[in-house]
Protein backbone atom coordinates (compact mmCIF):
# COMPACT_ATOMS: atom_id res chain seq x y z
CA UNK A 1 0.00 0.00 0.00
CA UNK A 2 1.54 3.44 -1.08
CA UNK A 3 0.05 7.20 -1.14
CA UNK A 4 -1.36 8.36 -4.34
CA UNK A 5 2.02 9.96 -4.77
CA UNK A 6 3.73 6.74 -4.85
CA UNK A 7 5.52 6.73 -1.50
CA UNK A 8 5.44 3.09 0.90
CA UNK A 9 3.26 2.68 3.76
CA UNK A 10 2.95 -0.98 4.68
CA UNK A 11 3.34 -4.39 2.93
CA UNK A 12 -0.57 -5.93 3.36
CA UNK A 13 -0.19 -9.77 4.14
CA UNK A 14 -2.87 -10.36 5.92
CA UNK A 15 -5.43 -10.09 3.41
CA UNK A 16 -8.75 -12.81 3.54
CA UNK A 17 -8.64 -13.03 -0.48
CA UNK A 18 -7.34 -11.03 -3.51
CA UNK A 19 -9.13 -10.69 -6.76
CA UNK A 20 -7.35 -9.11 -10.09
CA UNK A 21 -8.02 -8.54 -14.03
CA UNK A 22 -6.13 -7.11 -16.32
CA UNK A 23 -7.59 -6.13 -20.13
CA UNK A 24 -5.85 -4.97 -23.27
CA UNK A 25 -6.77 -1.50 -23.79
CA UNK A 26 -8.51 -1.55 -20.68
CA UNK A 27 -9.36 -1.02 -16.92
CA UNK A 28 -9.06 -3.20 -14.73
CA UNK A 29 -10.26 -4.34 -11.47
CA UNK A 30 -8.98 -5.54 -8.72
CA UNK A 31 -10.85 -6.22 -5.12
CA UNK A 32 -8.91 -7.12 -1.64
CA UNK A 33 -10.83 -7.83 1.54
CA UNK A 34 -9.45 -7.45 5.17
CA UNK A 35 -9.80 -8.61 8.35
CA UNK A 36 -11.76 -5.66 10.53
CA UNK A 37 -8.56 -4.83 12.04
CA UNK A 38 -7.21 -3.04 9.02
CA UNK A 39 -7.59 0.52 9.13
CA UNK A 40 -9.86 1.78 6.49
CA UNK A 41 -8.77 5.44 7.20
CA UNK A 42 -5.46 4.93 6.81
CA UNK A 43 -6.36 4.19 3.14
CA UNK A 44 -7.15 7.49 0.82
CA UNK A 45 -9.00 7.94 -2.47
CA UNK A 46 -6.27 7.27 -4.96
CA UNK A 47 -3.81 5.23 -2.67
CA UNK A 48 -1.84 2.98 -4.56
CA UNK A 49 -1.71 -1.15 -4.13
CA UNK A 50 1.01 -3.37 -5.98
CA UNK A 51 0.84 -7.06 -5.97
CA UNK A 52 4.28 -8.80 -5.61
CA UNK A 53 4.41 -12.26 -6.23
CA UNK A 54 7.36 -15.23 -6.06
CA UNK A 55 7.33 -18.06 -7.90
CA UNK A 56 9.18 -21.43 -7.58
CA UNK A 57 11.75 -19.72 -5.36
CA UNK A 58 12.51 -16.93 -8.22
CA UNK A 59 12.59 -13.37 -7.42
CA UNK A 60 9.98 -11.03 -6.54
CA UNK A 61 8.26 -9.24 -9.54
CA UNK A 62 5.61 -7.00 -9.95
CA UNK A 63 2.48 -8.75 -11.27
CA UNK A 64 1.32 -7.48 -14.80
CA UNK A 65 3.67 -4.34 -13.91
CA UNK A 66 0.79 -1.89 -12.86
CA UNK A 67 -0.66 -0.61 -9.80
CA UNK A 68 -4.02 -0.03 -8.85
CA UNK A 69 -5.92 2.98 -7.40
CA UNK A 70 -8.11 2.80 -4.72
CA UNK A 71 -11.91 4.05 -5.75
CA UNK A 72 -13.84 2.20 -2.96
CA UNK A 73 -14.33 1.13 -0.24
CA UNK A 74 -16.73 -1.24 1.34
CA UNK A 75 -17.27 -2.41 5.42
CA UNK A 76 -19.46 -5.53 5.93
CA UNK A 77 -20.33 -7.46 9.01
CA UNK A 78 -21.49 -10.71 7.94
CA UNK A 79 -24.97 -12.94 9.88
CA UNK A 80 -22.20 -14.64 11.53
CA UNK A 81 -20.70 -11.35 12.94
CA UNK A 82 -17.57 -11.68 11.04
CA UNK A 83 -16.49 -8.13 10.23
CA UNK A 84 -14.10 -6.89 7.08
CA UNK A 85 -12.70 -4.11 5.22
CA UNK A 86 -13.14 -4.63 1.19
CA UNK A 87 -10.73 -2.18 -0.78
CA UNK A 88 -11.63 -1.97 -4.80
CA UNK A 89 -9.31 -0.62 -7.39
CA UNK A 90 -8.83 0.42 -11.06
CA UNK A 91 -5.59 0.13 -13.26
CA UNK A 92 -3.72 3.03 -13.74
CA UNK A 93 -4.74 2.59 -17.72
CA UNK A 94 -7.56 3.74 -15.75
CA UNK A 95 -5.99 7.57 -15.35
CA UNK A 96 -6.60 8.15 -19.08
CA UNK A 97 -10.22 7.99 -18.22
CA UNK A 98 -10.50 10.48 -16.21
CA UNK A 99 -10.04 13.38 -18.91
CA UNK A 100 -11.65 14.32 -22.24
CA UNK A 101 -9.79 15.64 -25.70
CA UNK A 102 -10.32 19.61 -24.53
CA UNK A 103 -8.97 20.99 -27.36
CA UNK A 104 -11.40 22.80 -30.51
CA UNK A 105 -11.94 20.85 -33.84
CA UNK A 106 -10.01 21.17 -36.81
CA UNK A 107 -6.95 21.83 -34.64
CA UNK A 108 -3.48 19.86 -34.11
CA UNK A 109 -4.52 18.51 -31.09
CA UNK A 110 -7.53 16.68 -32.43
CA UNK A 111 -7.21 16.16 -36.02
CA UNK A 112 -4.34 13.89 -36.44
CA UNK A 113 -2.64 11.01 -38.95
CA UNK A 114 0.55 9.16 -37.65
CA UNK A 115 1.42 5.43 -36.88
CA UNK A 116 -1.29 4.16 -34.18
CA UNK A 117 1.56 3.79 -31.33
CA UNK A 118 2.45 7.56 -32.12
CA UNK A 119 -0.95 8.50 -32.25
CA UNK A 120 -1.82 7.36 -28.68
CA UNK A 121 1.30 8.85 -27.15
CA UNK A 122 0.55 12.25 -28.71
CA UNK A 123 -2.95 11.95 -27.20
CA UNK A 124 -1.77 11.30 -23.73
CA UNK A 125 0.72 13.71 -23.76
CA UNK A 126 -1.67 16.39 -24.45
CA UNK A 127 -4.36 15.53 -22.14
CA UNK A 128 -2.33 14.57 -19.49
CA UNK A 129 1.19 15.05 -19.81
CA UNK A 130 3.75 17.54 -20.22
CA UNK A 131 1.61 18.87 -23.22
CA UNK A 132 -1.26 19.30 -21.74
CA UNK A 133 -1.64 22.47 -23.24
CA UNK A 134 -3.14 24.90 -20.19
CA UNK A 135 -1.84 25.84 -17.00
CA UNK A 136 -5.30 25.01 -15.52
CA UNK A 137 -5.10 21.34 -16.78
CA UNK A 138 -1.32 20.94 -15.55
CA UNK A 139 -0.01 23.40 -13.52
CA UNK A 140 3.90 24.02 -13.69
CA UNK A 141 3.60 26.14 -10.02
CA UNK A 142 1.14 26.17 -7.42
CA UNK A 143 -1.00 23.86 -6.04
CA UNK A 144 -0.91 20.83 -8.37
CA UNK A 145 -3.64 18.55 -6.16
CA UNK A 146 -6.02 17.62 -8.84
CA UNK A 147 -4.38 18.58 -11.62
CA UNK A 148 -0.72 18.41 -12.37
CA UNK A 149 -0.03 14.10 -13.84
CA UNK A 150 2.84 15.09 -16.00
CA UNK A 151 5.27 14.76 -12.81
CA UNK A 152 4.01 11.31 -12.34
CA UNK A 153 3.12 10.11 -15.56
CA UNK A 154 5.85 9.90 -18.59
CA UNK A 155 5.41 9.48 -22.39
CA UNK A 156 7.97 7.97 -24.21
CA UNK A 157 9.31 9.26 -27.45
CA UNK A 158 7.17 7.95 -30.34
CA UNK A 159 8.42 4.59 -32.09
CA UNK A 160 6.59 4.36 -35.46
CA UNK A 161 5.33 0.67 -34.78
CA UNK A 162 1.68 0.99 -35.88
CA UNK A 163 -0.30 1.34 -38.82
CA UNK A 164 -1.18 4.64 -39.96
CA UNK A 165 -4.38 6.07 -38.76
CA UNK A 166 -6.08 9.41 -39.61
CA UNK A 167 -8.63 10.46 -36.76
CA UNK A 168 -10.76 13.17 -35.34
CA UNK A 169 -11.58 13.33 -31.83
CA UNK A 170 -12.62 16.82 -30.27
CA UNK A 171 -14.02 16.38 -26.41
CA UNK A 172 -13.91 12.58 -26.50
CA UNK A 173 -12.48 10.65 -23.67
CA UNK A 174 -9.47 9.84 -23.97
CA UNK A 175 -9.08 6.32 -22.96
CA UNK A 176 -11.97 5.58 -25.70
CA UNK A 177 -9.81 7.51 -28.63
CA UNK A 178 -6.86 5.18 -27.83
CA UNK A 179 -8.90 2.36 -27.91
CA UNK A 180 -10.84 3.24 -31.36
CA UNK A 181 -6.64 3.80 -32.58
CA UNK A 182 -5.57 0.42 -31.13
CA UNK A 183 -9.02 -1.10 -32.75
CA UNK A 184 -8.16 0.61 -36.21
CA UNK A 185 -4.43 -0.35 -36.19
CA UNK A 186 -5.48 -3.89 -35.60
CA UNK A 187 -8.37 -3.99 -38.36
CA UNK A 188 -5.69 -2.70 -40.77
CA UNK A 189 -3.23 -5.74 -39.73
CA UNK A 190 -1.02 -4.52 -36.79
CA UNK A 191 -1.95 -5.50 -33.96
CA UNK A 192 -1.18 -2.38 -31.19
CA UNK A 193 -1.30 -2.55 -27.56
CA UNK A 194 -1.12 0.25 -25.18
CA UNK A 195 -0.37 0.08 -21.20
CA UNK A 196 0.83 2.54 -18.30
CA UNK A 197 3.16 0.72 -16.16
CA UNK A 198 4.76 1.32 -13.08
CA UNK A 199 8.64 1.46 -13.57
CA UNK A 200 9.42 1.93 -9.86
CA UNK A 201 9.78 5.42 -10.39
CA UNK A 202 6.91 6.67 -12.34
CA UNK A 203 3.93 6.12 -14.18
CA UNK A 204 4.52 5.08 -18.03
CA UNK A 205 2.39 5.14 -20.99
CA UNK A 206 3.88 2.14 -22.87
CA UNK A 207 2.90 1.10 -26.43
CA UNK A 208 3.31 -2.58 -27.85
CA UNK A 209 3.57 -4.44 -31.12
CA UNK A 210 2.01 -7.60 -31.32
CA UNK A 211 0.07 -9.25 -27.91
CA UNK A 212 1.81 -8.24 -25.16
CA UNK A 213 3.95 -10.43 -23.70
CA UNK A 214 5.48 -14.13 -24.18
CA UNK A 215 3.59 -16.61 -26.49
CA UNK A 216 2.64 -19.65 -25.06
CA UNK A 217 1.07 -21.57 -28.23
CA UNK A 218 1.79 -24.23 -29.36
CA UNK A 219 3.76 -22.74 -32.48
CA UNK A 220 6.45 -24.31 -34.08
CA UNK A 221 6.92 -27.53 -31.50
CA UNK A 222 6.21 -27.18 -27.69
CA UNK A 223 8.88 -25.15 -26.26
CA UNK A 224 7.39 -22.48 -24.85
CA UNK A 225 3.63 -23.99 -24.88
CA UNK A 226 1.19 -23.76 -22.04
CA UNK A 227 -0.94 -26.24 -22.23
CA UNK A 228 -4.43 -26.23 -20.45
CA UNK A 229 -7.15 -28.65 -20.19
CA UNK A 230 -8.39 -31.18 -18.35
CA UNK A 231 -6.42 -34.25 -19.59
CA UNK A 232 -3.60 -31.70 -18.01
CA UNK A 233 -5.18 -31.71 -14.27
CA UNK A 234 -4.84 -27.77 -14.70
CA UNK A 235 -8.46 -27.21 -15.98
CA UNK A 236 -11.52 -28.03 -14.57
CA UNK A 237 -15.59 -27.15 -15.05
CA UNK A 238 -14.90 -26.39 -18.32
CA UNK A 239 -17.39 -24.50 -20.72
CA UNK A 240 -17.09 -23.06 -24.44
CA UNK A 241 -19.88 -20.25 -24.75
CA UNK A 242 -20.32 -18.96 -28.08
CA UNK A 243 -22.69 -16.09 -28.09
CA UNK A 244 -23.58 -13.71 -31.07
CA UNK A 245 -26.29 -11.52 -29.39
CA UNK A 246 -24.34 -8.35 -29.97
CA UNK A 247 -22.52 -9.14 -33.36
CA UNK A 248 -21.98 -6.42 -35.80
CA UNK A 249 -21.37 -7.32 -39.06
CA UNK A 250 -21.87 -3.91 -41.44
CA UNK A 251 -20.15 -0.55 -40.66
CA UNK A 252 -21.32 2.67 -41.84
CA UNK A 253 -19.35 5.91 -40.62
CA UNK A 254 -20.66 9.15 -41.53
CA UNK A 255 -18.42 12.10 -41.77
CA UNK A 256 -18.54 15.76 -42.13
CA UNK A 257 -21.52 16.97 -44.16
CA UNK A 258 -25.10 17.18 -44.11
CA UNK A 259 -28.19 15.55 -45.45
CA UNK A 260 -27.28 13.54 -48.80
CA UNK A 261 -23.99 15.65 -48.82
CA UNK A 262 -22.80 13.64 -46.32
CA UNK A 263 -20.04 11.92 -46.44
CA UNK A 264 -19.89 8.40 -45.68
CA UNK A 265 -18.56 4.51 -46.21
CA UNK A 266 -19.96 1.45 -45.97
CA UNK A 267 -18.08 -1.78 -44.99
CA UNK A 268 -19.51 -5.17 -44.29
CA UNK A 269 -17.86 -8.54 -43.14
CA UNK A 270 -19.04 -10.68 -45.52
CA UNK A 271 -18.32 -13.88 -44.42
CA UNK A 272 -20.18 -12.87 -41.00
CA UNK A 273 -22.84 -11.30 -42.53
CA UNK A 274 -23.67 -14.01 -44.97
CA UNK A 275 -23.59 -16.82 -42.21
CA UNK A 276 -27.19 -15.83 -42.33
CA UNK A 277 -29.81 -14.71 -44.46
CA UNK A 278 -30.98 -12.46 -41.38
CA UNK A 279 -27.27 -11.16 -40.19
CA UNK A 280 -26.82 -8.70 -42.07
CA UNK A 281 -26.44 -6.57 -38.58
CA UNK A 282 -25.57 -2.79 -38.51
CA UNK A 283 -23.92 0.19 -36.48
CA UNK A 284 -23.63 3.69 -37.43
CA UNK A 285 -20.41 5.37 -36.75
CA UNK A 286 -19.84 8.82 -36.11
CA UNK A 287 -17.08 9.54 -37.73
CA UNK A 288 -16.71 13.95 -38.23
CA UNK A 289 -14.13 15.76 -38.00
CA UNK A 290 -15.95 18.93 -37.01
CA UNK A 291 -13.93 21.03 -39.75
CA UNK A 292 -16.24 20.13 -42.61
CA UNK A 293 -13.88 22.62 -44.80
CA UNK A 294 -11.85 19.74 -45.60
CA UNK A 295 -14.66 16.73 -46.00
CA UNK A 296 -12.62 15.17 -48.64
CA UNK A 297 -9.90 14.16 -46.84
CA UNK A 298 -11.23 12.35 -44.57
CA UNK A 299 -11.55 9.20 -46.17
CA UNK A 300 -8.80 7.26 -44.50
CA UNK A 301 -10.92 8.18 -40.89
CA UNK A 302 -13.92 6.83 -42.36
CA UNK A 303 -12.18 3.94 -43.24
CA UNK A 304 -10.14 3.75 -40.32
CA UNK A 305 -13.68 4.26 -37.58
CA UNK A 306 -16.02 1.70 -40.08
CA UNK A 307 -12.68 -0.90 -39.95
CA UNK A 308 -12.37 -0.52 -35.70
CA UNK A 309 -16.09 -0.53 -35.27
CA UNK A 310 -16.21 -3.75 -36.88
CA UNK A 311 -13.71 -5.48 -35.40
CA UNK A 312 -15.00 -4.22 -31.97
C-alpha cells in the first residue's frame, strides 16, 4: 500500500482473499478484503496497491507491472458477525479515463494522422502530460492537487510501430480515442497494444507491437507452450460459450456533411454477414471531424472508424 504519490506505507499480508483482471486496452479491477482490524482510514481515495508475487523460489516481480488505485471502499459485518474491510481498485490505464480531448476541432490537437503507437502517445501527452496544453489542466507552479499528472506520468518518445491512422476526436475521452486507434491499427493488420506501467519510479504510458507479452502456443513444436485442459489436471468445469447476441457485421461511418452531402462509407464482413440470411447486422459510426472545410480528406478516418467498429 503506497500514497497516491507513490511513497510506501505498509506491505498488506494479511489479506482474507485477492481478486485481479487485467484487459488490453482496458481497466481493470482488482478487489482485496481485510480482516476488521485493518484501518480503512489509513487508506485514501487514490492510494496505490502493488501485488508482488514469487514463484518457484525466483525473485519477486511486480504482477502485470501496474498498480491499482483505490476508488472504494466497502465495510461488511457478515450474519455470523464476522467483520471486514473490502478495498476496490482500477488500473492506472484507468488515469486516461479520467479526462476528455479539450482541445477545438479542426486543430493539431484533435485532427491527427501518424502510426497508431504515435498516435496514442501524442494523445496522452496532451491531455495529461507535459503537453497538456493549459496551466489550468497541468499546472507548472502552485497547487498541483487535482491537476498536475505530468510529474508522475511519462510518455515515451514515439516509435513508429503501428499502422497509420487518420482520426478526429474533439471532447472525447481519452481512454476511448486510444482504444478506437488500437481497434483501427489492428483492423488494418497490426496488432497495437497500449499500457501505463509502473517502472518503480513513475507512471509510463507504454505502447506494444504484437500481444503483449510471451507466447505460449503451441507454435512451431512445444517449447514455450502452455498447455491447459483437463487431460492436463490444470483445468476443470470447463465450458465453451459462443454467443452472437451483440454481433456487428456492417459498418457505416458518416463524416462531415449534411443531409445527402454527407459523407460516408460502408463496410460489411461478408463472411459474418452471410452466415445468415438475417445477419446482415448494422452500427452507425460517427465519424466527423468537425472542420467540414476539408470533407474530402477524410476518407482514410472513415475507413479507419467503419474498420475498428467492426472489429469491436
Amino acid at each position: 500500500l503506497s500514497t497516491p504519490a507513490g511513497v510506501r506505507i505498509k506491505a498488506i499480508d494479511n489479506f482474507l482473499s485477492l481478486e485481479y483482471t487485467r484487459a488490453i486496452n482496458d481497466v481493470g479491477a482488482l478487489t482485496i478484503r481485510l480482516p476488521a482490524s485493518f484501518n480503512r482510514y489509513a487508506v485514501a481515495l487514490d492510494s496505490r496497491l502493488e501485488v508482488w508475487r514469487v514463484l518457484q523460489g525466483g525473485a519477486e516481480y511486480l504482477d502485470t507491472e501496474t498498480v491499482w488505485f483505490v476508488r472504494g471502499f466497502r465495510q461488511e459485518t457478515a450474519a455470523n458477525g464476522e467483520r471486514s474491510v473490502t478495498l476496490r481498485a482500477v488500473s492506472a490505464n484507468e488515469l486516461l479515463r479520467r479526462r476528455i480531448v479539450a482541445y477545438a476541432a479542426g486543430t493539431s490537437y484533435t485532427t491527427k494522422e501518424y502510426a497508431a503507437d504515435d498516435l496514442i502517445k501524442g494523445i496522452v501527452d496532451e491531455n495529461l502530460g507535459s503537453l497538456s496544453g493549459t496551466a489550468s489542466r497541468d499546472p507548472s507552479t502552485g497547487d498541483k492537487t487535482g491537476d498536475n499528472l505530468s510529474a508522475y506520468i511519462r510518455v515515451p518518445a514515439n516509435e513508429g510501430l503501428g499502422a497509420l491512422v487518420k482520426k478526429s476526436f474533439s471532447r472525447r475521452n481519452v481512454l476511448t480515442v486510444c482504444q478506437e486507434v488500437a481497434q483501427a491499427s489492428i483492423a488494418a493488420g497490426t496488432y497495437i497494444a497500449f499500457d501505463v506501467v509502473w517502472t518503480g519510479a513513475i507512471l509510463e504510458l507504454r505502447t506494444y507491437l504484437n500481444q503483449r507479452g510471451a507466447d505460449h502456443r503451441v507454435v512451431g513444436g512445444l517449447a514455450g507452450a502452455l498447455l491447459l485442459g483437463p487431460e492436463y489436471g490444470n483445468l476443470v468445469d470447463v465450458a465453451l460459450d459462443e454467443d452472437y447476441s451483440q454481433e456487428v457485421t456492417v459498418a457505416l461511418a458518416y463524416g462531415d456533411g449534411v443531409g445527402s452531402d454527407r459523407a460516408s462509407y460502408v463496410l460489411p464482413d461478408a463472411t459474418r454477414r452471410d452466415a445468415s440470411i438475417f445477419n446482415r447486422r448494422e452500427i452507425a459510426v460517427d465519424s466527423r471531424s468537425g472542420d467540414t472545410s476539408t470533407t474530402s480528406l477524410y476518407s482514410t478516418q472513415l475507413t479507419g472508424d467503419a474498420q475498428a467498429a467492426l472489429r469491436a
